[in-house]
C-alpha atoms as a PDB file:
ATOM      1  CA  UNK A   1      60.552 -26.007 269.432  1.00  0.00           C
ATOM      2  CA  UNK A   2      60.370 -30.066 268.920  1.00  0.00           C
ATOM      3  CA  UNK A   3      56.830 -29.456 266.855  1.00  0.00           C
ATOM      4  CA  UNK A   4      58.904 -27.500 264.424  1.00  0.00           C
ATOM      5  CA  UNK A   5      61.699 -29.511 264.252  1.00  0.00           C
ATOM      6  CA  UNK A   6      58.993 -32.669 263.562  1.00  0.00           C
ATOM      7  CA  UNK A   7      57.046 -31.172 261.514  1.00  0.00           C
ATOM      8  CA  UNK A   8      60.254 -29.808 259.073  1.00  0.00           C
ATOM      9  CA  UNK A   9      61.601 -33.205 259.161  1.00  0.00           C
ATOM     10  CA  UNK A  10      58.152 -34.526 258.001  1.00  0.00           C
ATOM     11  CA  UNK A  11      58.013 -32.323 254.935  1.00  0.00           C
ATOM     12  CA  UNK A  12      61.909 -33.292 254.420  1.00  0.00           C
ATOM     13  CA  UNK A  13      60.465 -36.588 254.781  1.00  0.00           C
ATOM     14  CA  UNK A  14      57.668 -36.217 251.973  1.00  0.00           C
ATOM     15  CA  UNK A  15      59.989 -34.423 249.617  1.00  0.00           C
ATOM     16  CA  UNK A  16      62.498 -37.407 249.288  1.00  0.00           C
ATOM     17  CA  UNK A  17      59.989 -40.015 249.811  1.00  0.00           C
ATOM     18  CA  UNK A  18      61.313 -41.728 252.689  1.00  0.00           C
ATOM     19  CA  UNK A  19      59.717 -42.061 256.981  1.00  0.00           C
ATOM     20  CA  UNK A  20      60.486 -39.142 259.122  1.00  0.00           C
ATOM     21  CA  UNK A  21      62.597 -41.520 261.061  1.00  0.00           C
ATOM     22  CA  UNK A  22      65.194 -41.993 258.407  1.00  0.00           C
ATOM     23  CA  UNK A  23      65.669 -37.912 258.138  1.00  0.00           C
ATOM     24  CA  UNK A  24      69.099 -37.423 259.945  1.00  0.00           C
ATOM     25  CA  UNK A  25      69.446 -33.769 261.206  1.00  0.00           C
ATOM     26  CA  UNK A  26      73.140 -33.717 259.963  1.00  0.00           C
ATOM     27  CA  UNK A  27      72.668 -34.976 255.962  1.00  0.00           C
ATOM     28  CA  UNK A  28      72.102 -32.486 253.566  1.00  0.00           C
ATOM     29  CA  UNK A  29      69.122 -32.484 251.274  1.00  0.00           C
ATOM     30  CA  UNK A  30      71.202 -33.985 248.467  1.00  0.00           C
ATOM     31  CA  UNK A  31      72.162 -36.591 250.813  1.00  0.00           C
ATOM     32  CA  UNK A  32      68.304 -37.501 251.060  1.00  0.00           C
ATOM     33  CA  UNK A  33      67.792 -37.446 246.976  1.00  0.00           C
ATOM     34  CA  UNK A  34      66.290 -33.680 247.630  1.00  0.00           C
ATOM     35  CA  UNK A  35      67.289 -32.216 244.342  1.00  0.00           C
ATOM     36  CA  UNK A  36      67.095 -28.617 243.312  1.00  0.00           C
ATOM     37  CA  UNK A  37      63.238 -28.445 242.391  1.00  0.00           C
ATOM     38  CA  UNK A  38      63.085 -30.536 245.097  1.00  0.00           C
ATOM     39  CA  UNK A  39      64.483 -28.115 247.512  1.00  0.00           C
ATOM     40  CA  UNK A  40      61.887 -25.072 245.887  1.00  0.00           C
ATOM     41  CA  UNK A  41      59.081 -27.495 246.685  1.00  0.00           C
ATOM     42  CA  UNK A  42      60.025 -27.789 250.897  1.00  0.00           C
ATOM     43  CA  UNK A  43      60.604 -23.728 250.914  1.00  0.00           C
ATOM     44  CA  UNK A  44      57.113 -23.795 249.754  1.00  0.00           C
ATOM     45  CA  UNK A  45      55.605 -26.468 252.083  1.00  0.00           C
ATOM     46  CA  UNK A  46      57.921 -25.092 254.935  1.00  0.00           C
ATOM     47  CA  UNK A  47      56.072 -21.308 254.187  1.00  0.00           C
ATOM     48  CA  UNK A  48      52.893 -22.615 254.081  1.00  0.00           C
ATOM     49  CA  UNK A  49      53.121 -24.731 256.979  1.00  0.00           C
ATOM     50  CA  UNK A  50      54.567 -22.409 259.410  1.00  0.00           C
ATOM     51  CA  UNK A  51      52.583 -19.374 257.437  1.00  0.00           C
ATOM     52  CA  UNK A  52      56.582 -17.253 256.973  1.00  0.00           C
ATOM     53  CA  UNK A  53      58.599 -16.622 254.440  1.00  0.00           C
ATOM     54  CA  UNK A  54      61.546 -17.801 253.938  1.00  0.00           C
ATOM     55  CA  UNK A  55      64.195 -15.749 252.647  1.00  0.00           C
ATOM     56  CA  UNK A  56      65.584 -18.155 249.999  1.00  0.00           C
ATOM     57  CA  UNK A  57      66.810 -17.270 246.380  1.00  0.00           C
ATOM     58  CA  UNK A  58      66.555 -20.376 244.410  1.00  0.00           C
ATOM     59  CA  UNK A  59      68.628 -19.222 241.540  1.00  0.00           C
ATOM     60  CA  UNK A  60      71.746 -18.278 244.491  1.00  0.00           C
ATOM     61  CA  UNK A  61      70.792 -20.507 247.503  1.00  0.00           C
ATOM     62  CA  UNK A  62      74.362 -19.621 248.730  1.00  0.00           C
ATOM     63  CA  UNK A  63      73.718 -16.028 248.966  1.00  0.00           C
ATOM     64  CA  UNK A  64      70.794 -16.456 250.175  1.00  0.00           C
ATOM     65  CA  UNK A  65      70.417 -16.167 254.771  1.00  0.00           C
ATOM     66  CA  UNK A  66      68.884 -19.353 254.708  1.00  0.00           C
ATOM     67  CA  UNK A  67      71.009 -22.302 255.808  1.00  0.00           C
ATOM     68  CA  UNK A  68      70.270 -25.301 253.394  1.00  0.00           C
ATOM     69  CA  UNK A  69      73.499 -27.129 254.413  1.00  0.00           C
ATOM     70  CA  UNK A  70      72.175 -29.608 256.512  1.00  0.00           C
ATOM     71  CA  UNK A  71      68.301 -30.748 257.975  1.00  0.00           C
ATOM     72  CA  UNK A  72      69.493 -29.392 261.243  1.00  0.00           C
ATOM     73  CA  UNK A  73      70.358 -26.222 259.530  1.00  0.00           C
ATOM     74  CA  UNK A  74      66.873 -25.676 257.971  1.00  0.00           C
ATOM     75  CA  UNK A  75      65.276 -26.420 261.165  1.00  0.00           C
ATOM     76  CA  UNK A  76      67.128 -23.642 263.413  1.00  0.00           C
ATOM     77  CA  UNK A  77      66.320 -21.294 260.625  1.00  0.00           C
ATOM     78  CA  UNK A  78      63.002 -22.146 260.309  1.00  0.00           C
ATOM     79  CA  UNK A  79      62.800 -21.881 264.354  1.00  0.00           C
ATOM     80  CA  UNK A  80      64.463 -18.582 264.106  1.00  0.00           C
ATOM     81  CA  UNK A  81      61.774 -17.137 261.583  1.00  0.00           C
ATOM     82  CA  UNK A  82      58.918 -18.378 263.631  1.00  0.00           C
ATOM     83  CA  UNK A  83      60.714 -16.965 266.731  1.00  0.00           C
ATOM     84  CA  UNK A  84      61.022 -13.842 264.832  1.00  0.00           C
ATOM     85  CA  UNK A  85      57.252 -14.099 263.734  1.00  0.00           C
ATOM     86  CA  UNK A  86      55.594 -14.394 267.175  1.00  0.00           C
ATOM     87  CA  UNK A  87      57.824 -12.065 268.835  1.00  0.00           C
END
């Protein structure tokens, strides 16, 4: 699943304004300058991109099933909902 890891990291990427390269799969989006509308904006580019929804409540991200915690954390969910897509 490396085109979905690359291609999360390269919204990531857009979102804080930086070069895919500098995305580290353990920081956190606040660690990158991603701030909360920030965060709404990815979830939308990350739905569109990989055409799923994501299962994110903006108001309660921590009750939400979506791990924001880390990059690497947004990637194996995002794998997992395409997984869960195709299958």
């Amino acid at each position: 699943m490396t085109e979905v890891r690359d291609r999360v990291i390269a919204i990531i990427a857009e979102q804080a304004l930086i070069e895919p390269s500098d995305v580290k799969m353990e920081a956190s989006l606040a660690d990158l300058g991603i701030d909360s509308l920030g965060l709404v904006e990815s979830i939308f580019a990350i739905e569109e991109a990989f055409d799923i929804q994501v299962p994110f409540n903006a108001n309660a991200p921590e009750e939400s099933d979506f791990d924001i915690s880390s990059v690497a954390a947004i990637v194996a969910a995002v794998e997992g909902l395409v997984r869960e897509q195709t299958a």
